[in-house]
Protein backbone atom coordinates (compact mmCIF):
# COMPACT_ATOMS: atom_id res chain seq x y z
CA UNK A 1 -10.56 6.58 -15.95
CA UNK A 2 -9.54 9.20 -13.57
CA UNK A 3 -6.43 11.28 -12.83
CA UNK A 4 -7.33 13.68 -9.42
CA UNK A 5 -4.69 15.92 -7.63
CA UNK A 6 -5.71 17.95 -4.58
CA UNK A 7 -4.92 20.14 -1.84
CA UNK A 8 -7.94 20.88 -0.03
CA UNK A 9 -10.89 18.99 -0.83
CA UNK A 10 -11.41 14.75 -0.51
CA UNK A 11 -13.65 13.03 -3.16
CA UNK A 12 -15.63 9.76 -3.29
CA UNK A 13 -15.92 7.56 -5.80
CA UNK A 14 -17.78 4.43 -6.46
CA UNK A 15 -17.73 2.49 -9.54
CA UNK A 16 -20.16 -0.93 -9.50
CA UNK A 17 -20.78 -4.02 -12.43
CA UNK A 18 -18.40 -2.24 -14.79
CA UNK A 19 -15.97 -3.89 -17.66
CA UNK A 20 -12.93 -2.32 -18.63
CA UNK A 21 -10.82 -3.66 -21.24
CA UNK A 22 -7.99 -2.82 -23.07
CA UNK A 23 -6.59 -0.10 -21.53
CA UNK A 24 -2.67 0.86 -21.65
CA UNK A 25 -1.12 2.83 -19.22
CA UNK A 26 2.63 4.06 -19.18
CA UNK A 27 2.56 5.57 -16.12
CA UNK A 28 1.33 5.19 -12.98
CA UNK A 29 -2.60 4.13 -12.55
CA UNK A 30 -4.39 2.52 -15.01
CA UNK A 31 -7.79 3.57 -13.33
CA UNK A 32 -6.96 5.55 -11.02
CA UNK A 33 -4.23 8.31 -10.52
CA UNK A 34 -4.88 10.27 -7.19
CA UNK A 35 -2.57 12.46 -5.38
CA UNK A 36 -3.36 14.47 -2.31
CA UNK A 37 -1.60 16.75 -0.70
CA UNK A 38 -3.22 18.77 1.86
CA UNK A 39 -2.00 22.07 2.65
CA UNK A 40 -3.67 22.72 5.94
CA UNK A 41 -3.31 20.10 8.51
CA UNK A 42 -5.46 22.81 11.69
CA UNK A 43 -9.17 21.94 9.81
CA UNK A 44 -12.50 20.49 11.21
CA UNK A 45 -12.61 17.69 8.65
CA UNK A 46 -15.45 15.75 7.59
CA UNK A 47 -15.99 12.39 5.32
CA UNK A 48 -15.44 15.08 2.23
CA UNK A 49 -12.02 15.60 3.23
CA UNK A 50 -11.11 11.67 2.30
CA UNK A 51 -9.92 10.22 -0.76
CA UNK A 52 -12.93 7.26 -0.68
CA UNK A 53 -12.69 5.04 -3.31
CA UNK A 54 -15.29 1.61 -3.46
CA UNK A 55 -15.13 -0.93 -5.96
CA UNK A 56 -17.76 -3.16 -6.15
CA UNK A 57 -18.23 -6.03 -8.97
CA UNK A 58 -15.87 -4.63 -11.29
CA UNK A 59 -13.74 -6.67 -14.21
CA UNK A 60 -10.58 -4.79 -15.59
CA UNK A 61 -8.38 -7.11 -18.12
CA UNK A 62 -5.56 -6.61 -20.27
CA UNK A 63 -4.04 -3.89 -18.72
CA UNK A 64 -0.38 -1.75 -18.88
CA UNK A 65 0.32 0.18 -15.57
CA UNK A 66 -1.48 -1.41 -12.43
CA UNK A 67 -5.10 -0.21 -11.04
CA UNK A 68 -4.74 2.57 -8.75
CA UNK A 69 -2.14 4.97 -7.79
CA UNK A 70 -3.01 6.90 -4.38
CA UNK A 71 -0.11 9.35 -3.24
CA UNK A 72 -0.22 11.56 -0.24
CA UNK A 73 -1.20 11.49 3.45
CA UNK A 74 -2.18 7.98 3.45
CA UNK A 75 -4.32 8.82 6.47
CA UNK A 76 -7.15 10.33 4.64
CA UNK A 77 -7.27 7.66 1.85
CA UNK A 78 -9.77 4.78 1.89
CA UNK A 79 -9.68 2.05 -0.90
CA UNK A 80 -12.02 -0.93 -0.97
CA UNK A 81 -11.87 -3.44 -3.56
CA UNK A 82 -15.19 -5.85 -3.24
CA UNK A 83 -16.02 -8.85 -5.37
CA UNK A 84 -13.05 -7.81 -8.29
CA UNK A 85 -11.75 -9.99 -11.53
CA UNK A 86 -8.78 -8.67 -12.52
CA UNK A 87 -6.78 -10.23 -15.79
CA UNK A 88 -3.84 -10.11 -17.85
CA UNK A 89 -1.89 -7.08 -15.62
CA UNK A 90 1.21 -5.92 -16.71
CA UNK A 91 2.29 -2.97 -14.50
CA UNK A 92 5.67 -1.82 -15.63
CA UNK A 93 6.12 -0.62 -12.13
CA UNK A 94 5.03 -1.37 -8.61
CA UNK A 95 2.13 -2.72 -7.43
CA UNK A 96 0.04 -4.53 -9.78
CA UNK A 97 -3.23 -3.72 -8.25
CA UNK A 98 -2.59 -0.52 -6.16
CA UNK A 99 0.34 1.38 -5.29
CA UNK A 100 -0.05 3.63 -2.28
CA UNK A 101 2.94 6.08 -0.67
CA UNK A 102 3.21 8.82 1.40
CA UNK A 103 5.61 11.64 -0.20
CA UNK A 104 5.28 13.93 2.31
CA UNK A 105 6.05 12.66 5.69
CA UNK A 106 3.54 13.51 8.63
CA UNK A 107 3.58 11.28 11.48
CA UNK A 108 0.21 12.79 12.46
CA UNK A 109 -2.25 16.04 12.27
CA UNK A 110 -3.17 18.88 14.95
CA UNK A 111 -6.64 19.21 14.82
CA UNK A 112 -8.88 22.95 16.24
CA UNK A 113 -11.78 21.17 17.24
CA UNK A 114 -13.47 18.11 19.33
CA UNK A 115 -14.89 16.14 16.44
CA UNK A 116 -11.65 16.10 14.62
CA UNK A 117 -11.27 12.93 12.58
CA UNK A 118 -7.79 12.77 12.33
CA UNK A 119 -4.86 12.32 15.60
CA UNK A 120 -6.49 13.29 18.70
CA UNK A 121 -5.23 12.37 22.19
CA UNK A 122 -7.34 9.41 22.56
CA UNK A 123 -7.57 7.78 19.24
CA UNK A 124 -5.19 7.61 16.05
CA UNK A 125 -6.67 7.51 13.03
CA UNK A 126 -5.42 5.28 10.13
CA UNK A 127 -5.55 4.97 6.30
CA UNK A 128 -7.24 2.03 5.07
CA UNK A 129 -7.15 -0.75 2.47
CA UNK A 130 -9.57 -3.01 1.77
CA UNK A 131 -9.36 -6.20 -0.77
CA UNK A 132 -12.32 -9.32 -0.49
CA UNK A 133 -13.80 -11.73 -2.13
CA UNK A 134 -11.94 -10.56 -5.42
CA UNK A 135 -10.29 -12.85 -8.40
CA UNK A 136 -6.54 -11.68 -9.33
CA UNK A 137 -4.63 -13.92 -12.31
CA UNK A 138 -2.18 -13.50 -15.09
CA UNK A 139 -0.51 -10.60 -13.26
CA UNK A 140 2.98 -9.10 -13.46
CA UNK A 141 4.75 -6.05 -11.72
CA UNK A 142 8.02 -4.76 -10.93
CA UNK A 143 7.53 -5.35 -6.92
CA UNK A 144 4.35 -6.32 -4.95
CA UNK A 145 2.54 -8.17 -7.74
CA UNK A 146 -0.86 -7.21 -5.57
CA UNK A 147 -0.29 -4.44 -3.71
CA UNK A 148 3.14 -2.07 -3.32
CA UNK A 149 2.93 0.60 0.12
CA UNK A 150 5.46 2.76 1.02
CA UNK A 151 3.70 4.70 3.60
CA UNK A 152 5.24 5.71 7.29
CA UNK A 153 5.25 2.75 9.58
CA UNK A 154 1.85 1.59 10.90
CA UNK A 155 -0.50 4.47 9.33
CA UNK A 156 -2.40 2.18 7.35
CA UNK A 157 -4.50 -0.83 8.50
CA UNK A 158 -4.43 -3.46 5.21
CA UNK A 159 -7.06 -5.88 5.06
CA UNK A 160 -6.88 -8.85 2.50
CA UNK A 161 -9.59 -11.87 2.71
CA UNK A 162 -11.79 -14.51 0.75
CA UNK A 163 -9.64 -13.40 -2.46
CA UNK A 164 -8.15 -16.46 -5.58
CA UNK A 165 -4.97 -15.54 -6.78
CA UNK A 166 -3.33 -16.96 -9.60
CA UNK A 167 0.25 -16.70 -12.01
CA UNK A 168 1.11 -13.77 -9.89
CA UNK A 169 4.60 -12.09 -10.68
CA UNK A 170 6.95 -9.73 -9.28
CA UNK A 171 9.96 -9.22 -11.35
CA UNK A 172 11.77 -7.77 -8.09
CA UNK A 173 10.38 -8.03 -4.48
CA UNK A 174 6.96 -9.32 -3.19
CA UNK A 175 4.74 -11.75 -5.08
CA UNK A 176 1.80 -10.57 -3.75
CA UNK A 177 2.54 -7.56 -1.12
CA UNK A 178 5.49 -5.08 -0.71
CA UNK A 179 5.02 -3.49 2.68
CA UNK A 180 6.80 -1.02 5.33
CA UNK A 181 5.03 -1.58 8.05
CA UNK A 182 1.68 -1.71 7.85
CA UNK A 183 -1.30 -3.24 10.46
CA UNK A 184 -2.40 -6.68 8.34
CA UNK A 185 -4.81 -9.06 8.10
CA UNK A 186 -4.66 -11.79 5.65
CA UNK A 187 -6.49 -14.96 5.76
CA UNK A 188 -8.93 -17.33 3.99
CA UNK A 189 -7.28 -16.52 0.27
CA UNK A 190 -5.99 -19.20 -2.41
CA UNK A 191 -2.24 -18.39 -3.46
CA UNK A 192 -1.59 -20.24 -6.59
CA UNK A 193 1.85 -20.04 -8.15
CA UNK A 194 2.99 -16.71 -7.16
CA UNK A 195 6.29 -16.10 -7.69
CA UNK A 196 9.25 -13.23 -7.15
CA UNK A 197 12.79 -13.19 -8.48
CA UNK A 198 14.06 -12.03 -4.94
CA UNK A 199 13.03 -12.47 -1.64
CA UNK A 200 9.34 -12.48 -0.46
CA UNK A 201 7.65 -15.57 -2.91
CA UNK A 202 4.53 -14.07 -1.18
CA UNK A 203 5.64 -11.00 1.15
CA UNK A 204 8.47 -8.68 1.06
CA UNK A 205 8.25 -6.48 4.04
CA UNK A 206 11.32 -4.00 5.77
CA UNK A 207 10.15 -4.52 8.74
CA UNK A 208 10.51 -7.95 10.56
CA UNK A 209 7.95 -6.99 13.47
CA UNK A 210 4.80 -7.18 10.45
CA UNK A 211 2.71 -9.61 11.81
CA UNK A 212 2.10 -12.55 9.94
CA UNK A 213 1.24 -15.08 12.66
CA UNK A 214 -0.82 -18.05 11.02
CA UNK A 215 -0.46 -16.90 7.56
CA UNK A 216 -0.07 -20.78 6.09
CA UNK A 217 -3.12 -21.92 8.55
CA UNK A 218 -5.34 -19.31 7.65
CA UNK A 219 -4.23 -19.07 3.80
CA UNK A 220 -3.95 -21.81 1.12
CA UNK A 221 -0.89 -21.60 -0.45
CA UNK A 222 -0.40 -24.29 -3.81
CA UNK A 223 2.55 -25.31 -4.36
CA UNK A 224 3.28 -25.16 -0.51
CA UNK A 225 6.05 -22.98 0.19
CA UNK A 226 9.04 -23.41 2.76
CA UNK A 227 9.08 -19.74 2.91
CA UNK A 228 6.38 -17.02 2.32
CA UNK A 229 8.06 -13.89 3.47
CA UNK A 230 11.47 -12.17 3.59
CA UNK A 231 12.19 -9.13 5.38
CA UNK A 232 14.94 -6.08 4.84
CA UNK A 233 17.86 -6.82 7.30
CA UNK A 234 17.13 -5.03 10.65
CA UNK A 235 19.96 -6.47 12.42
CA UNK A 236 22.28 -3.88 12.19
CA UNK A 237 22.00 -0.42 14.25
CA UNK A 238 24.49 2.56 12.87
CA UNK A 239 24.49 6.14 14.77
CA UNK A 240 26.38 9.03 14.68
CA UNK A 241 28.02 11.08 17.08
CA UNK A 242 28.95 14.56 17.15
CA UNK A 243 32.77 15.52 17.74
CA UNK A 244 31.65 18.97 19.23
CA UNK A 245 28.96 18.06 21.76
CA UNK A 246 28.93 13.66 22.19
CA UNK A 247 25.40 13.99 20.84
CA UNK A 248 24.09 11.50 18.50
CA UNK A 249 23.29 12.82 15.06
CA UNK A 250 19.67 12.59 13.68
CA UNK A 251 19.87 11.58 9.86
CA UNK A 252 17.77 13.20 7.51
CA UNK A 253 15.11 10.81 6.17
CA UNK A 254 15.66 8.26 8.65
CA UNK A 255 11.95 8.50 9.53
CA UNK A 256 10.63 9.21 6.00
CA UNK A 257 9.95 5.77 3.81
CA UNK A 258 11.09 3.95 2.39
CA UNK A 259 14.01 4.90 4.97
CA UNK A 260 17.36 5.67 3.53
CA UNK A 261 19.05 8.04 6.33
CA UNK A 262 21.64 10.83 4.76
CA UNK A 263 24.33 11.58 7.00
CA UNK A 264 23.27 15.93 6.72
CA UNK A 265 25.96 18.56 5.92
């Protein structure tokens, strides 16, 4: 429906009581395909500058490459699903519904002026994801059978309530959710028969500090599960020193997701 790459400007984009059927994707996005990567990071922004996207009422079925694709600064993307059916989702890659991830890495912005949106000395400001009262069955993807994010640790609040899910499948990681580190809140949703061929039945996440306090009160999971999340060993601190000068050696990528530190030349 829409492929959008950008450097400078945000866009909004609402679709409402639509059907869409039959659509094959080999790459990544069935719907949606948006990549932005702002070049100047010193800019009074305004609600233009976002990625926006609001679904409301929507059916998608029989689909070949997952829903929506957001890549970039995660902190200027905002995705709500409202009141969704999705059907019969084979996404030959990750995340079933959306897939977001932050190429670039930037911990936060510098802002010129007061009204700045973005990182400012009293507030942080967060990307945002957004799934209620929606209906998700019959769907398969390589990890996170729901949702896949790969975005720097807790730069995105995720927000998942009143939703049915059903025959979910994640050939990998993650039956529902593959996460870094993101803030969460899931509660009041029907997990029915979600499954993953490794760790995380329900969640995968790499860090173990994701909280998930009164997941099994506050969800119904059928069949009940012993277990609904794994995490990525964290047990296990390795550092470097140098020969010449005893200090400790920063690795490149160590603070870049989805964190795989290189020992630089």
């Amino acid at each position: 429906m829409l492929h959008w790459k950008s450097e400078l400007r945000g866009i909004f984009i609402a679709s409402e009581d639509n059907r869409f059927a039959d659509i094959s994707c080999s790459g990544d996005g069935g719907l949606i395909f948006a990549e932005y990567l702002p070049e100047k990071y010193k800019t009074d922004l305004s609600s233009l500058l976002f990625f926006n996207f609001v679904s409301r009422n929507d059916f998608v079925c029989c689909q070949n490459g997952g829903i929506i694709f957001a890549n970039g600064i995660n902190r200027v993307f905002s995705i709500t699903l409202i009141n969704m059916t999705l059907s019969g989702i084979e996404c030959l890659k990750n995340g079933g519904v959306i897939y977001m991830l932050s190429s670039v890495n930037k911990a936060g912005f510098t802002c010129e002026y007061s009204n700045c949106l973005l990182d400012s000395s009293s507030e942080k400001q967060f990307g945002t994801s957004s799934i209620s009262d929606s209906n998700f069955s019959n769907i398969l993807a390589q990890n996170g059978g729901i949702v896949c994010e790969n975005t720097p640790i807790d730069t995105l609040k995720f927000s998942f309530h009143s939703n049915t899910l059903r025959n979910i499948v994640a050939h990998t990681r993650g039956g529902a959710f593959y996460l870094i580190k993101p803030l969460v809140s899931i509660h009041t949703s029907i997990f029915n028969n979600l499954s993953a061929e490794r760790p995380g039945l329900i969640v995968y996440s790499v860090s173990n500090q994701i909280n998930l306090t009164n997941f099994k009160k506050s969800n119904l999971i059928t069949p009940p599960l012993m277990s609904i999340a794994s995490y990525t060993p964290t047990n296990l601190l390795v550092s470097f020193t140098s020969i010449y000068d005893n200090s400790t050696i920063i690795m490149e990528d160590e603070n870049t997701p989805p964190y795989n530190p290189i020992v630089p030349t």
